[in-house]
Protein backbone atom coordinates (compact mmCIF):
# COMPACT_ATOMS: atom_id res chain seq x y z
CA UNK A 1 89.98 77.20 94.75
CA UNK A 2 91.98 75.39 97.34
CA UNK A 3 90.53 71.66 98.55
CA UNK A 4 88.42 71.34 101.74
CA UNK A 5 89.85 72.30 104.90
CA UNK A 6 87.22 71.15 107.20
CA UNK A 7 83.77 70.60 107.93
CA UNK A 8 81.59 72.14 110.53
CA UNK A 9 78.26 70.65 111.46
CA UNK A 10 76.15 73.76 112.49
CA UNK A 11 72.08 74.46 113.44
CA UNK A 12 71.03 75.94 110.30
CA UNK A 13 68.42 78.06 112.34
CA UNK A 14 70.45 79.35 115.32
CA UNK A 15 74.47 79.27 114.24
CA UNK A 16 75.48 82.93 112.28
CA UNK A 17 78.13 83.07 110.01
CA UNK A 18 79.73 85.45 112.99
CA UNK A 19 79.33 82.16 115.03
CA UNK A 20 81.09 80.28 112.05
CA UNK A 21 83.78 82.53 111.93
CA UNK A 22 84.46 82.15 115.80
CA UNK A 23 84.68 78.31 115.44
CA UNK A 24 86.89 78.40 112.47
CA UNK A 25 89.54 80.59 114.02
CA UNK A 26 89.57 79.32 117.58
CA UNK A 27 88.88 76.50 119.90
CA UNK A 28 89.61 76.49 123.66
CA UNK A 29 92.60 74.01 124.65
CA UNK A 30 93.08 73.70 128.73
CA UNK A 31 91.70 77.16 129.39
CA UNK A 32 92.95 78.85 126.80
CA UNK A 33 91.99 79.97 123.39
CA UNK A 34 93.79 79.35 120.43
CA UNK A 35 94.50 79.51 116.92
CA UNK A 36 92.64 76.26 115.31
CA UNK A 37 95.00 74.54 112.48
CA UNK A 38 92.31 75.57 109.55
CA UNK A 39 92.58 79.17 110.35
CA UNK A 40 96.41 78.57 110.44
CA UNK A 41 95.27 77.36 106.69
CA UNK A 42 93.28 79.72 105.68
CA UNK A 43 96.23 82.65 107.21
CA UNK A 44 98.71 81.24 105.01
CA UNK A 45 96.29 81.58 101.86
CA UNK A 46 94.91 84.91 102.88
CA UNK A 47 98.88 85.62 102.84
CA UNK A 48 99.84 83.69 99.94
CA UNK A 49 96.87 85.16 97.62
CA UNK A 50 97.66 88.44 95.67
CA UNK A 51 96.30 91.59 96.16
CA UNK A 52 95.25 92.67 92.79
CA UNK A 53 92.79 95.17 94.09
CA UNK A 54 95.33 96.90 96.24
CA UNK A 55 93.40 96.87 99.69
CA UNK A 56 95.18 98.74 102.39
CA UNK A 57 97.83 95.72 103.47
CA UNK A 58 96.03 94.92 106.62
CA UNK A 59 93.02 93.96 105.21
CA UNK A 60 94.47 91.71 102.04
CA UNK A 61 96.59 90.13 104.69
CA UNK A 62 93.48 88.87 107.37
CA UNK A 63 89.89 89.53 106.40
CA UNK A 64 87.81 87.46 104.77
CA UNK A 65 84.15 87.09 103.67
CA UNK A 66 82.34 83.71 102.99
CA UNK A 67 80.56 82.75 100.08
CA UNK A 68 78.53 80.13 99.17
CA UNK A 69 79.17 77.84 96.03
CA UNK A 70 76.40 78.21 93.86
CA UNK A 71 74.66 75.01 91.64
CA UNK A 72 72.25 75.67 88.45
CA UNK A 73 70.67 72.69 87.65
CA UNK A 74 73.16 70.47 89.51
CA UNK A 75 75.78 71.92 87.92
CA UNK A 76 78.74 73.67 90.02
CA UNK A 77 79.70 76.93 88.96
CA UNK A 78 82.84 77.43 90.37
CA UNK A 79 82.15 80.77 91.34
CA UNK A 80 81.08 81.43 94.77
CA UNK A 81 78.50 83.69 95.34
CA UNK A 82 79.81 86.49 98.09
CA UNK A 83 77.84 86.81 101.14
CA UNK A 84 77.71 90.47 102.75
CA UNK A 85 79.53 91.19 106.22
CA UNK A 86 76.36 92.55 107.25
CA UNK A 87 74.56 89.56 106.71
CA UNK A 88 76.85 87.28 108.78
CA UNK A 89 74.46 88.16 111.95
CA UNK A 90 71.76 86.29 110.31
CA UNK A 91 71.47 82.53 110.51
CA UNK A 92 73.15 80.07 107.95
CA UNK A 93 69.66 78.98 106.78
CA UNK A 94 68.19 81.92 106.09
CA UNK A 95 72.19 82.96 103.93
CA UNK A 96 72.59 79.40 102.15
CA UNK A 97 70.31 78.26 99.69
CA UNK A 98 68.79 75.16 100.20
CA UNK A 99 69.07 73.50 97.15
CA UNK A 100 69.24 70.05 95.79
CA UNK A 101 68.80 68.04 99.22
CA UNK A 102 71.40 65.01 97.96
CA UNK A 103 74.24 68.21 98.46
CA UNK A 104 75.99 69.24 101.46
CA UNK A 105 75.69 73.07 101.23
CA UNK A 106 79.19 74.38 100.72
CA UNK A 107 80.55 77.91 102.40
CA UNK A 108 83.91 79.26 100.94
CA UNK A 109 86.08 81.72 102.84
CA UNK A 110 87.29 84.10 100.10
CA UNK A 111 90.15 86.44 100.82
CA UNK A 112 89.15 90.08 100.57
CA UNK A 113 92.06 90.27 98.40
CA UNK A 114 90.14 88.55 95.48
CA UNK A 115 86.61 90.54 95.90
CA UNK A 116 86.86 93.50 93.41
CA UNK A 117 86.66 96.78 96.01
CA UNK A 118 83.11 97.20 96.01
CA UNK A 119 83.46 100.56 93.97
CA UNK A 120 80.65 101.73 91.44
CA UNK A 121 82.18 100.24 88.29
CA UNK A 122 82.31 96.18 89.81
CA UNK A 123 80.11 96.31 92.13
CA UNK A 124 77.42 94.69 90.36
CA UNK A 125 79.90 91.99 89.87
CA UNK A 126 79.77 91.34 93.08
CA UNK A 127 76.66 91.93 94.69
CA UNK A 128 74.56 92.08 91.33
CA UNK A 129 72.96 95.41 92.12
CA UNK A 130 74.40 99.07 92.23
CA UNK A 131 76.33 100.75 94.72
CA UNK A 132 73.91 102.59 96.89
CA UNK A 133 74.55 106.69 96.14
CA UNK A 134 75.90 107.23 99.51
CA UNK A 135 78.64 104.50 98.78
CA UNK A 136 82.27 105.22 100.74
CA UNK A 137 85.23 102.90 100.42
CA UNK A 138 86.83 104.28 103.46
CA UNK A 139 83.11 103.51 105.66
CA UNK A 140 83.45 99.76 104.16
CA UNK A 141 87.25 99.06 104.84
CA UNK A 142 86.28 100.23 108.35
CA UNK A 143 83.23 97.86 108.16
CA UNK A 144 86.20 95.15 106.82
CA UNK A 145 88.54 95.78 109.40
CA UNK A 146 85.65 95.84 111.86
CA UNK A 147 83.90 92.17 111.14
CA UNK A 148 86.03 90.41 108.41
CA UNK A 149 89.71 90.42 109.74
CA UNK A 150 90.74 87.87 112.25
CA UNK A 151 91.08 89.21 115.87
């Protein structure tokens, strides 16, 4: 993982992760919107990071999904835990464990590019369940391209 870009202070209760994503990538500047330096950051990773589950190039080149970083006993372990595009319309309290209440809780942006391709032999990996029957990869790089790519 890369160090901290930035730090957002949000209403756990009313701010979405859709809300998140909005502030990372833009900010108004006299009346008009623009890129924010930390999405320039997080571009250049998304770009820099390789694409070893060959998504479709648009995809491993923009989207991203957040994750939360994930303690056991007040240990870190390393490994966020990925939180669903169709979750991000729910508010950060309800997504983000709570957790020991001397930590900050942490939310990673993960390029797509690193999340195994939710098919049916790694998707336990990383949702910890399996696939639902009616699973289709083309239905969830349109949900990707949809909600997880900057606009």
């Amino acid at each position: 993982m890369t160090t901290s870009f930035g730090v957002y202070h949000v209403d756990p209760d009313r701010t979405t992760l859709r809300k998140l994503r909005q502030m990372i990538e833009t900010r108004k500047d006299n009346g008009m919107v623009r890129r924010t330096l930390l999405f320039s950051e997080v571009l250049q990773t998304l770009s820099q990071s390789m694409n070893w589950h060959n998504y479709p190039r648009d995809i491993a080149l923009f989207a991203y999904q957040f994750g939360t970083i994930v303690y056991k006993n007040g240990v870190n372990e390393d490994i966020p835990r990925v939180i669903r595009i169709e979750d991000e319309e729910m508010p950060v309290g309800k997504l983000i464990p709570k957790g020991d209440p001397t930590r900050l809780p942490v939310v990673v942006i993960i390029p797509v590019s690193q999340i195994c391709p939710i098919r049916r032999q790694c998707f336990h990996d990383v949702y910890g369940e399996k696939p639902p029957e009616d699973y289709n990869e083309e239905e969830r790089y349109a949900l990707i391209r949809r909600n997880a790519t900057s606009k």
